[in-house]
Protein backbone atom coordinates (compact mmCIF):
# COMPACT_ATOMS: atom_id res chain seq x y z
CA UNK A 1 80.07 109.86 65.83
CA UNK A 2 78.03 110.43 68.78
CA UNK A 3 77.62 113.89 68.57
CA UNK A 4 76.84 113.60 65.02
CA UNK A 5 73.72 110.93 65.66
CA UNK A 6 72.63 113.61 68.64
CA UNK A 7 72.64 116.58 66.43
CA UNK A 8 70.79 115.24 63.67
CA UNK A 9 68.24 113.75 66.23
CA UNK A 10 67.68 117.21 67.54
CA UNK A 11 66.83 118.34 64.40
CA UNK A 12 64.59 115.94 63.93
CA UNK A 13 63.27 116.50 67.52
CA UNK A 14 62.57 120.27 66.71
CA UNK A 15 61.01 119.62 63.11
CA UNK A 16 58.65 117.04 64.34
CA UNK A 17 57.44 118.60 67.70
CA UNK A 18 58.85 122.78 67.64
CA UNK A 19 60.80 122.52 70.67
CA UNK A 20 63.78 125.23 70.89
CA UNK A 21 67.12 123.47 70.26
CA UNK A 22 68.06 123.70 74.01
CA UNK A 23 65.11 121.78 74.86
CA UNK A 24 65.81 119.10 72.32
CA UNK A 25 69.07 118.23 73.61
CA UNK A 26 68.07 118.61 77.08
CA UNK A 27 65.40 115.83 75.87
CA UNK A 28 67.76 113.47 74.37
CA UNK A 29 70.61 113.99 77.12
CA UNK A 30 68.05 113.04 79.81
CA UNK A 31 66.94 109.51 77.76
CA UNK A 32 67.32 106.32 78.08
CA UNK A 33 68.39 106.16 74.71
CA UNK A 34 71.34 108.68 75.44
CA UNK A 35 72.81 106.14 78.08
CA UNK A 36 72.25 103.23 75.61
CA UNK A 37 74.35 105.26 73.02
CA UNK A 38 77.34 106.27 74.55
CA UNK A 39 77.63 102.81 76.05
CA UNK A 40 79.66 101.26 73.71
CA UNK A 41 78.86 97.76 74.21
CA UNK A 42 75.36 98.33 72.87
CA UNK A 43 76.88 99.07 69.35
CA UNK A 44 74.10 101.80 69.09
CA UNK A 45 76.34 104.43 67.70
CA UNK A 46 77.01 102.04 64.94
CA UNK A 47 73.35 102.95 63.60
CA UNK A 48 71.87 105.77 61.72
CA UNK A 49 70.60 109.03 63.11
CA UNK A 50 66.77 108.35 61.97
CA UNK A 51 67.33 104.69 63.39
CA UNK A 52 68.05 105.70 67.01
CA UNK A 53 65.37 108.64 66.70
CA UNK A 54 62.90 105.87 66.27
CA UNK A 55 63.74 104.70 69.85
CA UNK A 56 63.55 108.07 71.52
CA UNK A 57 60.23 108.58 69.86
CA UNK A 58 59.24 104.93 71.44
CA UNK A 59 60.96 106.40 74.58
CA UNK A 60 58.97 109.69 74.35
CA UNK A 61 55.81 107.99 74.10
CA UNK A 62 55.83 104.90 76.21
CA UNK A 63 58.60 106.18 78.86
CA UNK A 64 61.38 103.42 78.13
CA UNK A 65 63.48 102.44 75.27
CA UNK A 66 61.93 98.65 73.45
């Protein structure tokens, strides 16, 4: 499930800004986000692909997850 949600936001990642795929999931496994989605307790892997991209965007931007 968490691969899934990772893959799709690397897609998303390289449509929106033309990284390379590498440097898309180096992005996301270096985030905030990541940690917050493979920690279970934050039910974050529970939520759709475009949902958590939202937050890395935020992340992206403003340098920490809302």
């Amino acid at each position: 499930m968490i691969d899934s949600i990772t893959d799709d936001m690397a897609g998303y990642l390289i449509n929106d800004t033309g990284v390379s795929v590498i440097e898309a999931l180096d992005v996301i496994y270096n985030s905030q986000l990541y940690e917050k989605l493979t920690d279970l307790e934050t039910g974050l892997y529970y939520q759709s692909p475009s949902y958590c991209y939202e937050y890395l965007k935020h992340e992206l931007k403003f340098g920490k997850v809302v």
